[in-house]
N, C-alpha and C. Protein backbone atom coordinates (compact mmCIF):
# COMPACT_ATOMS: atom_id res chain seq x y z
N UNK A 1 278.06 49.09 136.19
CA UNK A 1 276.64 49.23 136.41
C UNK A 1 276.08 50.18 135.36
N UNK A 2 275.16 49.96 134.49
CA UNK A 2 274.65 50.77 133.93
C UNK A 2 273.65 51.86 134.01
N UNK A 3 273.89 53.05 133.36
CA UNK A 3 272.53 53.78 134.11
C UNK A 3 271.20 53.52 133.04
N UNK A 4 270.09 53.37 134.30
CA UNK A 4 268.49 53.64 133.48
C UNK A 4 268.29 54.73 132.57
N UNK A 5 267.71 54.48 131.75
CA UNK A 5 267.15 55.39 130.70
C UNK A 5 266.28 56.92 130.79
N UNK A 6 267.07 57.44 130.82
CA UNK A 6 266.44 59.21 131.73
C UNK A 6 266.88 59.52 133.03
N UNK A 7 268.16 58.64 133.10
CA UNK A 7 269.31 59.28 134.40
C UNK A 7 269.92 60.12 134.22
N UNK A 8 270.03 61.09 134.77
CA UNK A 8 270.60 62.49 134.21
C UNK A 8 272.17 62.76 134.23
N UNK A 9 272.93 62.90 133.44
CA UNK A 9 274.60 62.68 133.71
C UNK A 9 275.00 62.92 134.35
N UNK A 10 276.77 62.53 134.74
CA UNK A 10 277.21 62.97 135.52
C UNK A 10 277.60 64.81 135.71
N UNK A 11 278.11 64.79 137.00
CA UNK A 11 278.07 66.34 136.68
C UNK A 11 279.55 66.74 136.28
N UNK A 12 280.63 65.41 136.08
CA UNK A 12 281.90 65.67 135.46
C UNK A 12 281.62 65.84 134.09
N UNK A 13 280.38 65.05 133.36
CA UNK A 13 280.52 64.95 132.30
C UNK A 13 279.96 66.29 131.89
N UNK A 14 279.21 66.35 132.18
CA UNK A 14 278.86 68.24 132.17
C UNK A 14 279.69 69.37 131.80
N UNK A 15 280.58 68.71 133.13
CA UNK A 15 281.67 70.21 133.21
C UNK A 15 282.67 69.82 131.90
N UNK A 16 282.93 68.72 131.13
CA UNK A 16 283.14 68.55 130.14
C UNK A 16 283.19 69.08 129.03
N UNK A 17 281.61 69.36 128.57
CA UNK A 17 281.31 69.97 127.35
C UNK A 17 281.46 70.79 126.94
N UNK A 18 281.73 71.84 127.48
CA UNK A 18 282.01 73.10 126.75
C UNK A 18 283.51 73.09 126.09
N UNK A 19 284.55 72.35 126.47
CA UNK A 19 285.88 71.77 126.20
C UNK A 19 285.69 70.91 125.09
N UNK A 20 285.20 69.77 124.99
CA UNK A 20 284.51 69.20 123.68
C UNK A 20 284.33 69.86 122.65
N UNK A 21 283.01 70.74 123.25
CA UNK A 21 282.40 71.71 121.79
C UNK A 21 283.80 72.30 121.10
N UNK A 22 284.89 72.87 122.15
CA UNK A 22 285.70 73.80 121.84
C UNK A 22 286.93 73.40 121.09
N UNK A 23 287.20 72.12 121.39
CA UNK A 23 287.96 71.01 120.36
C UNK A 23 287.26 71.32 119.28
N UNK A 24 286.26 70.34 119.09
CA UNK A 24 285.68 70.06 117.90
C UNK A 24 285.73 71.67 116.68
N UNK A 25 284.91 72.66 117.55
CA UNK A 25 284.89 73.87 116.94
C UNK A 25 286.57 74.21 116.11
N UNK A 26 287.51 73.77 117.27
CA UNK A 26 288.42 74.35 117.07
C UNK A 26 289.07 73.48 115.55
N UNK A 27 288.87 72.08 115.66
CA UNK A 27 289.32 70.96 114.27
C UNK A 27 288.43 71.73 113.15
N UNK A 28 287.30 72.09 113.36
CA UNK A 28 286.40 72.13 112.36
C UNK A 28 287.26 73.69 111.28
N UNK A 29 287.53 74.76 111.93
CA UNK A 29 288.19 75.97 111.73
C UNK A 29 289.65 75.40 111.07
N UNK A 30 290.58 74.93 111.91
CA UNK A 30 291.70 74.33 111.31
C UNK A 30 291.65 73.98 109.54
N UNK A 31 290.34 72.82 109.46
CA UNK A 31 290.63 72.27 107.96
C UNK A 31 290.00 73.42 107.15
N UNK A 32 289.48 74.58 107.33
CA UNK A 32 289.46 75.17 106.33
C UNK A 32 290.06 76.63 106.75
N UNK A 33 291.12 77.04 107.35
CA UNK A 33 291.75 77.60 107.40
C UNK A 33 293.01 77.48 106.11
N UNK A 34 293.32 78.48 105.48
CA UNK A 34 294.31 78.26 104.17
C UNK A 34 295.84 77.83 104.92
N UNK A 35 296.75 77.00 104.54
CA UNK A 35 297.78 76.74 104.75
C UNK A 35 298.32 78.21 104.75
N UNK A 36 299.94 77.89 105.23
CA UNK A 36 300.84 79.38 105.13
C UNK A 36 301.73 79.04 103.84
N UNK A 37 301.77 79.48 103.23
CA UNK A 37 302.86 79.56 102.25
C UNK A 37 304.19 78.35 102.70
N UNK A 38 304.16 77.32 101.73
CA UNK A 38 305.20 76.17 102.07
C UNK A 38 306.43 76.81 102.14
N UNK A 39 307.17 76.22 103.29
CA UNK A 39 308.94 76.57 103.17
C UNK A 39 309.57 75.98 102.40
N UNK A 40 310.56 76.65 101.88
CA UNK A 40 311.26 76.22 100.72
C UNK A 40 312.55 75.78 101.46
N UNK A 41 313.07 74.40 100.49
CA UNK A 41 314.35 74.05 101.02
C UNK A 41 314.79 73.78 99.83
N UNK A 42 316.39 74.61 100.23
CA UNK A 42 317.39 74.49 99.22
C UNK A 42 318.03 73.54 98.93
N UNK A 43 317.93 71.89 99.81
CA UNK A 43 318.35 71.08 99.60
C UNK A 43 317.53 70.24 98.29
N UNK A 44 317.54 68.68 97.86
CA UNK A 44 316.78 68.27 97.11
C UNK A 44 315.89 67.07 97.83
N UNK A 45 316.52 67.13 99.64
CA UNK A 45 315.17 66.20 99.86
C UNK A 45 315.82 64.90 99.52
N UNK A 46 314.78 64.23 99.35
CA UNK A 46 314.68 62.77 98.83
C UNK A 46 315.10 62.69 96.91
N UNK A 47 314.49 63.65 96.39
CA UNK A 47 314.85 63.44 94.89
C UNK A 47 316.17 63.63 94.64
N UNK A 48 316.36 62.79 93.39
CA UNK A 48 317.33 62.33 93.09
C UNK A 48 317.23 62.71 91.58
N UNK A 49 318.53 63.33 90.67
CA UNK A 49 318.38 63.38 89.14
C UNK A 49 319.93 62.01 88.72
N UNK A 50 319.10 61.81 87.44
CA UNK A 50 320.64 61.44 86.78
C UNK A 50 320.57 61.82 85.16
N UNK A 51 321.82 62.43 84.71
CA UNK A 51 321.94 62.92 83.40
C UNK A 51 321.72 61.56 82.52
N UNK A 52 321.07 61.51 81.27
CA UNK A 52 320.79 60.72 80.38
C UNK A 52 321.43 60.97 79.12
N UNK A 53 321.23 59.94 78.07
CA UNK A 53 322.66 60.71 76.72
C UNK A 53 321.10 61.15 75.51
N UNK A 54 320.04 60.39 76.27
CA UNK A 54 319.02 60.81 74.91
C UNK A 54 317.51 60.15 75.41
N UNK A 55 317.21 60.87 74.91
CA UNK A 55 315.37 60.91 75.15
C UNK A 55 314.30 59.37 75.17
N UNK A 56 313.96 59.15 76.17
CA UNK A 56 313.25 57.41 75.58
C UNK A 56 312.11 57.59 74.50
N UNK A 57 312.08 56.19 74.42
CA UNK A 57 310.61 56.44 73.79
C UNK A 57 309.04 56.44 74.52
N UNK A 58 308.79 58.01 74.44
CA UNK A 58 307.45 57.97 75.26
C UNK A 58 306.28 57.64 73.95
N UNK A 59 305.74 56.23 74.82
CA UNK A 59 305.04 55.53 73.81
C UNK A 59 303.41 55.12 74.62
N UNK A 60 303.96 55.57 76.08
CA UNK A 60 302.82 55.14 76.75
C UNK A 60 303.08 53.66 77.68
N UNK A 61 304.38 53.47 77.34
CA UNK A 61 303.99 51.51 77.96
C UNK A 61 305.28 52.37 79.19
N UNK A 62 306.23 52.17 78.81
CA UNK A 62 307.49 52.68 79.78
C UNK A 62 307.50 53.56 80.59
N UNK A 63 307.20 55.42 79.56
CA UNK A 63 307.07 56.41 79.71
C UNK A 63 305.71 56.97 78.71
N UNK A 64 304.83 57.60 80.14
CA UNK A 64 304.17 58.16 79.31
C UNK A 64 304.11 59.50 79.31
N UNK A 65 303.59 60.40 78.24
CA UNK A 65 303.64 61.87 78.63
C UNK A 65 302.91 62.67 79.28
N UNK A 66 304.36 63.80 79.79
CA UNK A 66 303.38 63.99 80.88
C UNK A 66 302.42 65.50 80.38
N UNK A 67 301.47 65.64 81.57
CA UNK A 67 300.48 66.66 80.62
C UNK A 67 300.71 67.81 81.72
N UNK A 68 301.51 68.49 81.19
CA UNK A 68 302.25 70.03 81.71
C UNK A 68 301.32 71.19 81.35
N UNK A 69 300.50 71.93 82.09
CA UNK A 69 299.84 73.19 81.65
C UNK A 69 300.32 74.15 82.35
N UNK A 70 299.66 75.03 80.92
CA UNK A 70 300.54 76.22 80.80
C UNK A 70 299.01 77.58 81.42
N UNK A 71 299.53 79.09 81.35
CA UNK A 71 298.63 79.55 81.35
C UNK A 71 297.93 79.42 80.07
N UNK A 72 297.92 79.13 79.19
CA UNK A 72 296.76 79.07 78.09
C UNK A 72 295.52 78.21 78.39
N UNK A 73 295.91 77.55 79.35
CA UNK A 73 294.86 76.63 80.05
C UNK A 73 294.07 77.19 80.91
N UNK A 74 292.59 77.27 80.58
CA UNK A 74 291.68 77.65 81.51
C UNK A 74 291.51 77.22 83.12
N UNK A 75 291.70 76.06 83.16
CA UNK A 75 291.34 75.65 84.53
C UNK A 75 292.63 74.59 84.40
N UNK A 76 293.41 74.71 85.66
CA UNK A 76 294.45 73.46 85.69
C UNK A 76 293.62 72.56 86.51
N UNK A 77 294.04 71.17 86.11
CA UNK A 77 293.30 70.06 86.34
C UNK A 77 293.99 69.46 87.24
N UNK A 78 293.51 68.63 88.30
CA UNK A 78 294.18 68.21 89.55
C UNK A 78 293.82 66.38 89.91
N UNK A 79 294.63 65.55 89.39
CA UNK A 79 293.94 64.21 89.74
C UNK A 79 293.17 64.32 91.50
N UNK A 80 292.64 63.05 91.07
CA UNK A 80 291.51 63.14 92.33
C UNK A 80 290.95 64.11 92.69
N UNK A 81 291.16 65.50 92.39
CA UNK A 81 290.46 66.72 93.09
C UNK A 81 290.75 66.86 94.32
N UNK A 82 292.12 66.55 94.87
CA UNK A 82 292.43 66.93 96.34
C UNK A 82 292.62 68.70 96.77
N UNK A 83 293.01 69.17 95.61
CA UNK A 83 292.91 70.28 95.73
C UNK A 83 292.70 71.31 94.56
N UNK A 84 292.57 72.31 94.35
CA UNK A 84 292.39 73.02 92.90
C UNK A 84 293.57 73.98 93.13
N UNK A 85 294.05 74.54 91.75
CA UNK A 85 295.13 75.15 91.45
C UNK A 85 294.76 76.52 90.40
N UNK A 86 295.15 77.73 90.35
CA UNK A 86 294.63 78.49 89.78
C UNK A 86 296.28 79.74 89.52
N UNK A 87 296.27 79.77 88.13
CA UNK A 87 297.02 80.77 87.72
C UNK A 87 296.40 82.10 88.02
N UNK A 88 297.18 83.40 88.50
CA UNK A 88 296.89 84.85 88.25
C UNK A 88 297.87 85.26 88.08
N UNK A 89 297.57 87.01 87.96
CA UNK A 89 298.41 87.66 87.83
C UNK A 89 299.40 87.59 86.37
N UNK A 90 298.79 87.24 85.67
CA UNK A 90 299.73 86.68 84.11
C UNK A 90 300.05 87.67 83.43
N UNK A 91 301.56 87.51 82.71
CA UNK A 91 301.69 88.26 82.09
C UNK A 91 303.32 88.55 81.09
N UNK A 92 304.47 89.01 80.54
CA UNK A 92 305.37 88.91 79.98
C UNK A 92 306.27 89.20 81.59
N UNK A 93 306.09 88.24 82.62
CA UNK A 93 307.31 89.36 83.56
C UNK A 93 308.36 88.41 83.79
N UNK A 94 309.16 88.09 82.80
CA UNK A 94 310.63 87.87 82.52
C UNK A 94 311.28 87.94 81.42
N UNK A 95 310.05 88.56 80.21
CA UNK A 95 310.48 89.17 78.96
C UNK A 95 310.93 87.69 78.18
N UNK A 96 310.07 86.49 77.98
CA UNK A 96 310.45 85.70 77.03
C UNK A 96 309.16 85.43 76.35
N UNK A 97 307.97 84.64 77.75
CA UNK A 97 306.92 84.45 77.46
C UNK A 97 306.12 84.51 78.81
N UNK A 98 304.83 84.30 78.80
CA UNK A 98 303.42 84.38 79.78
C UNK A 98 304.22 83.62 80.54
N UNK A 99 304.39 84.12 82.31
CA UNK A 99 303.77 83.48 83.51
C UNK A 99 303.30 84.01 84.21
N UNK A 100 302.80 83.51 85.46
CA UNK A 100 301.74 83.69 85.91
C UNK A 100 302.08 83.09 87.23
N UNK A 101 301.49 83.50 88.84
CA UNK A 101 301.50 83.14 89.80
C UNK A 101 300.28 82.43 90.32
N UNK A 102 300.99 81.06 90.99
CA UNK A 102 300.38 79.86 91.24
C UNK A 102 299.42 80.24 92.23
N UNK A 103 298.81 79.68 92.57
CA UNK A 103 297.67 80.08 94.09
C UNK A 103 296.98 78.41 94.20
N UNK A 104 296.98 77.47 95.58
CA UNK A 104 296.85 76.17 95.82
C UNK A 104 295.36 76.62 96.80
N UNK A 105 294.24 75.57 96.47
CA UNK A 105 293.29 76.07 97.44
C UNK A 105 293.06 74.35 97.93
N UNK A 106 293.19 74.46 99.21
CA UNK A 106 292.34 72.82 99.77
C UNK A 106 290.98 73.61 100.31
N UNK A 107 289.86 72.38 99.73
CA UNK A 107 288.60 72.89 99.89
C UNK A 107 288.00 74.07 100.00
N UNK A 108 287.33 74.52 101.24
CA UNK A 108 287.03 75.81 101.16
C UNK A 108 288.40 76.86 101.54
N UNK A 109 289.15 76.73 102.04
CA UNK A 109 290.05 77.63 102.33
C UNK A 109 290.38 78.43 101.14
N UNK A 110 290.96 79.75 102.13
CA UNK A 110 291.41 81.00 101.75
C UNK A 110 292.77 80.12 100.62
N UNK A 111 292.64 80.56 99.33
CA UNK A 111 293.42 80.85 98.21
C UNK A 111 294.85 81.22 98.59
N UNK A 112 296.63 80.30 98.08
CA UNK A 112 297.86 80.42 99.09
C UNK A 112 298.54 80.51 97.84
N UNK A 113 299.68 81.49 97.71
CA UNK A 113 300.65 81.06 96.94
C UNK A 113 301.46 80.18 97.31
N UNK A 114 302.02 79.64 96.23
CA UNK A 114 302.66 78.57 96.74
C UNK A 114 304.41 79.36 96.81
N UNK A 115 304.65 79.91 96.25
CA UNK A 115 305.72 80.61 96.38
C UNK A 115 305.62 81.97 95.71
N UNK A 116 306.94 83.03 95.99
CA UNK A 116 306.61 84.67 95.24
C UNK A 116 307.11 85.37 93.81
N UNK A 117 307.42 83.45 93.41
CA UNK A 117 307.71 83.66 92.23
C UNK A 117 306.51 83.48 90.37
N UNK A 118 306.60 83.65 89.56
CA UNK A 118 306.21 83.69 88.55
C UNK A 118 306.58 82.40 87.67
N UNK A 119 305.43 81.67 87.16
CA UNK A 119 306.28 80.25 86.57
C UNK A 119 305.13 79.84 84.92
N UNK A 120 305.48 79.61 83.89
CA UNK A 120 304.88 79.71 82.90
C UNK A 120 304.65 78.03 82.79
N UNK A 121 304.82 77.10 83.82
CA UNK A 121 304.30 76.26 83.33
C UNK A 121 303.91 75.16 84.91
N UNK A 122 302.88 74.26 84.65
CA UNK A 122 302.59 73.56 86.24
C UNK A 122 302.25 72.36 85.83
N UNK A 123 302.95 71.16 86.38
CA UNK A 123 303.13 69.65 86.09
C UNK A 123 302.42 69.16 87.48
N UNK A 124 301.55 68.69 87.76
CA UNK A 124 300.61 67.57 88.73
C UNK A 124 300.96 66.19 88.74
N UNK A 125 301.50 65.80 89.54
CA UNK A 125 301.44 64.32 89.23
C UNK A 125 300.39 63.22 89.25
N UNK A 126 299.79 61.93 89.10
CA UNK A 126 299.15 61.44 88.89
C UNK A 126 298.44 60.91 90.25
N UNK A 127 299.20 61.34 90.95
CA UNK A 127 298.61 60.63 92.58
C UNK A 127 298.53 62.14 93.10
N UNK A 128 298.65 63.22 92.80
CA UNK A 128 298.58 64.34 92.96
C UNK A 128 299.52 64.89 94.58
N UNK A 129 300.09 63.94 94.54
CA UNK A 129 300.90 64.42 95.38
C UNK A 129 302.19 65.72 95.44
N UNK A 130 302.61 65.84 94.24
CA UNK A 130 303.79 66.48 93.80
C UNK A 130 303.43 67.50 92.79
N UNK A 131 303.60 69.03 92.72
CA UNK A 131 303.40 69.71 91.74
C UNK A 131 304.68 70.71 91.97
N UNK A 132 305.08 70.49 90.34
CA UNK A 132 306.18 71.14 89.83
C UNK A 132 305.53 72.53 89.32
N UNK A 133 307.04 73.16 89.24
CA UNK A 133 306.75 74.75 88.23
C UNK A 133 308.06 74.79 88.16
N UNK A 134 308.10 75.72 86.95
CA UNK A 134 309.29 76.99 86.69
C UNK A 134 309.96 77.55 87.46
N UNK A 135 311.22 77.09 87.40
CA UNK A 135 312.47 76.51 86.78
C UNK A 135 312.40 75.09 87.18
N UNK A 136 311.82 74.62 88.47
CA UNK A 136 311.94 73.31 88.40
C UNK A 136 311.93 73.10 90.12
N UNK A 137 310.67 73.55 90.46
CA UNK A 137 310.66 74.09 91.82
C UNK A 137 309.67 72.36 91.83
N UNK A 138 309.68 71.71 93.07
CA UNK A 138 308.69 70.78 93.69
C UNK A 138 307.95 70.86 94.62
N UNK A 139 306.52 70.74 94.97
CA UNK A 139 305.99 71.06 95.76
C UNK A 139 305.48 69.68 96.54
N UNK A 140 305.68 69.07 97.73
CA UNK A 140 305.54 67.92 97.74
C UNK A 140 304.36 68.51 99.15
N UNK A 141 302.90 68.06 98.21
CA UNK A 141 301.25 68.59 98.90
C UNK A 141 301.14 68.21 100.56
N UNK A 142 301.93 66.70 100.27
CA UNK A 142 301.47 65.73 101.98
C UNK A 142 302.39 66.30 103.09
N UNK A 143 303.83 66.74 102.59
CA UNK A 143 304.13 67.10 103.82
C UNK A 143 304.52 68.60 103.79
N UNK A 144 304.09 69.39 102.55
CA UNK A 144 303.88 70.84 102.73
C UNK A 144 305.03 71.38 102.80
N UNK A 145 305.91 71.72 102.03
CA UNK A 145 307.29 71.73 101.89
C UNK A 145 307.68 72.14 100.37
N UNK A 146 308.21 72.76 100.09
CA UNK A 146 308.61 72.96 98.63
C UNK A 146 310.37 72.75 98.49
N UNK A 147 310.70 72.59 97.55
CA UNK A 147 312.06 72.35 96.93
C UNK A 147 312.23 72.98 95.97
N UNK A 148 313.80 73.53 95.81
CA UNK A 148 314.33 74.41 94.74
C UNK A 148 314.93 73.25 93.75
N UNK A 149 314.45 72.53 93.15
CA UNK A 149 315.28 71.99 92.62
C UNK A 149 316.60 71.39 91.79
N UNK A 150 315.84 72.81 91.02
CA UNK A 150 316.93 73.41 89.85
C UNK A 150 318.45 74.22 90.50
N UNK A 151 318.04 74.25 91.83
CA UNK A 151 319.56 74.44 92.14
C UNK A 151 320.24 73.64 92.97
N UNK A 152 319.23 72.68 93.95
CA UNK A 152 320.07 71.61 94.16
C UNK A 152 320.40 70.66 93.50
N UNK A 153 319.70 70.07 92.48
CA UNK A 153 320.67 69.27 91.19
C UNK A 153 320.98 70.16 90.17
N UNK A 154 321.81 71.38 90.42
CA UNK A 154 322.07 71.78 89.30
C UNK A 154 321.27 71.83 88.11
N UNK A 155 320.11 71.52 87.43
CA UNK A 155 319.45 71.86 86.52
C UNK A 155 318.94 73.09 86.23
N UNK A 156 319.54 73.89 85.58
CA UNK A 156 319.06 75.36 85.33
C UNK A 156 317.87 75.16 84.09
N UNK A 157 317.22 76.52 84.00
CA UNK A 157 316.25 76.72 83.49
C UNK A 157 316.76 76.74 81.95
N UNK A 158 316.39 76.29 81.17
CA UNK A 158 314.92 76.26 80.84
C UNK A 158 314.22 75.11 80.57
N UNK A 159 313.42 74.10 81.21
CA UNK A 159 313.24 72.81 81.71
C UNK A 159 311.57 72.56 81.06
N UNK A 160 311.91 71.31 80.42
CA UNK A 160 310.49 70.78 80.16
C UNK A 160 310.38 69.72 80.91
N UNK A 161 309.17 69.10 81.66
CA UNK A 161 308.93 68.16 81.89
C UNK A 161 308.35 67.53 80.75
N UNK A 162 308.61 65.97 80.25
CA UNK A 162 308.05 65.68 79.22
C UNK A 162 307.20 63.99 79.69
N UNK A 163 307.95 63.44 80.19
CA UNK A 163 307.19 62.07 80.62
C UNK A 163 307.08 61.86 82.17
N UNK A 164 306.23 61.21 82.28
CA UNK A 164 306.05 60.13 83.81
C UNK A 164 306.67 58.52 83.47
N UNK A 165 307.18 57.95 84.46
CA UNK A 165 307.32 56.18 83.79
C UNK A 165 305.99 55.83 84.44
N UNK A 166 305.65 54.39 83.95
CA UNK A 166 304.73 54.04 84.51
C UNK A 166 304.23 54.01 85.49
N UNK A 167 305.46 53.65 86.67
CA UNK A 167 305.17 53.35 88.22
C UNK A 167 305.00 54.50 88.71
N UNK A 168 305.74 56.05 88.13
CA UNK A 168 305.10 56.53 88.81
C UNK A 168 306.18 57.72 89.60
N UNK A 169 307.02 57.18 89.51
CA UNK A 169 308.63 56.80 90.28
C UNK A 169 309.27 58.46 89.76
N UNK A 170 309.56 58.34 88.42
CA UNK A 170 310.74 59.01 87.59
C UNK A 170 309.58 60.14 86.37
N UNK A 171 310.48 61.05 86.49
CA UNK A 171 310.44 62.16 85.46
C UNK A 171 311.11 62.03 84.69
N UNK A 172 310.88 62.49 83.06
CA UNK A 172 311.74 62.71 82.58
C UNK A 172 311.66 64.19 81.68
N UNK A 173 313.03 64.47 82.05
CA UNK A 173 313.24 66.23 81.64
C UNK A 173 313.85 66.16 80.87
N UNK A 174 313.71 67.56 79.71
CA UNK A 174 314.85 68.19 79.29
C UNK A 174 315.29 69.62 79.26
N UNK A 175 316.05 70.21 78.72
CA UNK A 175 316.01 71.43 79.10
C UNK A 175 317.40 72.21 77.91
N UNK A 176 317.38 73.17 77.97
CA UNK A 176 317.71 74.19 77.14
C UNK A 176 318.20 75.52 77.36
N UNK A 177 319.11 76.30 76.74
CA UNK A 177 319.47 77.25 77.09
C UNK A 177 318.97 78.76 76.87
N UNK A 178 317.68 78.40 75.83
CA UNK A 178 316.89 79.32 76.32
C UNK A 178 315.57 78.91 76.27
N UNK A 179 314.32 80.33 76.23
CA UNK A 179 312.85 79.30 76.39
C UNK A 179 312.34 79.14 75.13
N UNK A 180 312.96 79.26 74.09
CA UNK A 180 311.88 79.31 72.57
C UNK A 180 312.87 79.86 71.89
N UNK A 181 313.14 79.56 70.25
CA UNK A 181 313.14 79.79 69.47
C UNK A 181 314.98 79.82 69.39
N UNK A 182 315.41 78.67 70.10
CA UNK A 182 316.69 78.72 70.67
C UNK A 182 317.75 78.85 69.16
N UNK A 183 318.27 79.43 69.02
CA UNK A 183 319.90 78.81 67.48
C UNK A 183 320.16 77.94 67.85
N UNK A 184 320.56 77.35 69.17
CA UNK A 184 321.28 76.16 68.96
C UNK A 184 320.41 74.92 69.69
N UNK A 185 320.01 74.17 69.00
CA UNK A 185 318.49 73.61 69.44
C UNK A 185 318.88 72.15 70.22
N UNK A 186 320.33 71.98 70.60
CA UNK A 186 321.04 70.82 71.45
C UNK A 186 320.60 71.12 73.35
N UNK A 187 320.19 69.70 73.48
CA UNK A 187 319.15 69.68 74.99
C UNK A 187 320.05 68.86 75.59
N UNK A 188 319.46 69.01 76.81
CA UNK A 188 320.32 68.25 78.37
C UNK A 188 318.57 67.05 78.53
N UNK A 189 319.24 66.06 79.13
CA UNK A 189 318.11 64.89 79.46
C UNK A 189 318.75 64.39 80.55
N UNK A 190 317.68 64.50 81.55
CA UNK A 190 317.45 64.28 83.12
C UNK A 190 316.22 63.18 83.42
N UNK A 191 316.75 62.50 84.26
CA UNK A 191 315.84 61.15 84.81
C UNK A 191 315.77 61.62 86.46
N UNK A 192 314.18 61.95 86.65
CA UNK A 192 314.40 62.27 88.22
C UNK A 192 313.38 61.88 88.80
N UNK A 193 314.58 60.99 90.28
CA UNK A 193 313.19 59.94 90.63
C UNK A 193 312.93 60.43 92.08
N UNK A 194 311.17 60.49 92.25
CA UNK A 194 310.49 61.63 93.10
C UNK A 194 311.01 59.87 94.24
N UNK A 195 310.50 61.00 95.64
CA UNK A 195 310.57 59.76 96.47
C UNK A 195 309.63 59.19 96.88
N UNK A 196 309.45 58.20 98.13
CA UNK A 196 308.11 57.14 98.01
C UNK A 196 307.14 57.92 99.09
C-alpha cells in the first residue's frame, strides 16, 4: 500500500536516522583519513624474478622504458592521478648520492610514509598500481602491502629499473655492485614479472 503525499513517516524510520547520518558521517571520515604506513613482507608475494644473460632491446614495441624519477625531479608524476607522491627530507644519507623519503597522499588525506627508509629513486607503474624504490622495495597501492624484494629474490642493491614490456606484466632490471662510477662496469639482468 502506498503512502499519500504528506504522510508523515514511520516512527521506526525516524528512530533510524541518526544511525544513517552516523554511517555515512562515519564512510565520509574513513576516505580521507591517511592510510597507516603499509606492512612490509619479507616474502616476494606473487612476484617472481628470473636471471637473464643480457639486456633486450628497449625499442618501445617489446620493452619500453621505463621512466624512473629521481629526486632531481620536481613533482613525481603518477598515471591516472590516483594518488600523488612527494620526496622529503633529501639529502647524502648513505654517502654515495641524494635520497630522500617517500610520503604517498590519496586525495585529501594526511601525507604517509611509505616506509622508514631513504631511497634515491621511485618507478610508478603504468596502471599505477605498483610503486617501486631503493633497493628494490614494491609497493603494491590496491592491497596496501609492501615487499622487500631485494631480499626475497636475492637481488641486492644497486638496481636500475630500466624497461616495462608491453603488457605490462615484466620489469626489466639491472644492477651493479656499486651506485656510480663503478671500476668494474659488468651488470646482473633480471626479468620480473609483477602479478595480475
Amino acid at each position: 500500500m502506498t503512502r499519500p503525499a504528506g504522510h508523515p513517516q514511520s516512527p521506526r524510520l525516524i528512530r533510524f536516522a541518526p544511525l544513517i547520518v552516523a554511517v555515512a558521517t562515519w564512510g565520509q571520515a574513513a576516505q580521507v583519513r591517511a592510510p597507516a604506513t603499509p606492512p612490509l613482507s619479507t616474502s616476494a608475494g606473487q612476484f617472481t624474478a628470473v636471471q637473464v644473460s643480457h639486456e633486450p632491446a628497449i625499442d618501445g614495441r617489446e620493452w619500453i622504458a621505463a621512466d624512473v624519477q629521481t629526486p632531481l625531479d620536481d613533482v613525481l608524476a603518477v598515471p591516472r592521478r590516483l594518488f600523488s607522491l612527494t620526496l622529503t627530507d633529501c639529502g647524502d644519507h648513505a654517502g654515495d648520492f641524494e635520497r630522500c623519503q617517500l610520503l604517498f597522499r590519496r586525495g585529501s588525506a594526511r601525507p604517509v610514509r611509505i616506509d622508514n627508509g631513504f631511497t634515491g629513486w621511485v618507478y610508478v607503474t603504468p596502471d599505477a598500481r605498483y610503486v617501486f624504490t631503493e633497493p628494490l622495495y614494491a609497493l603494491d597501492v590496491r592491497a596496501w602491502k609492501q615487499y622487500a624484494l631485494f631480499d626475497a629474490l636475492h637481488i641486492p642493491n644497486h638496481v636500475s629499473i630500466e624497461a616495462i614490456s608491453r603488457d605490462g606484466r615484466r620489469l626489466f632490471i639491472s644492477r651493479s655492485d656499486c651506485a656510480m662510477d663503478c671500476r668494474d662496469p659488468s651488470r646482473q639482468y633480471y626479468e620480473l614479472t609483477l602479478p595480475r
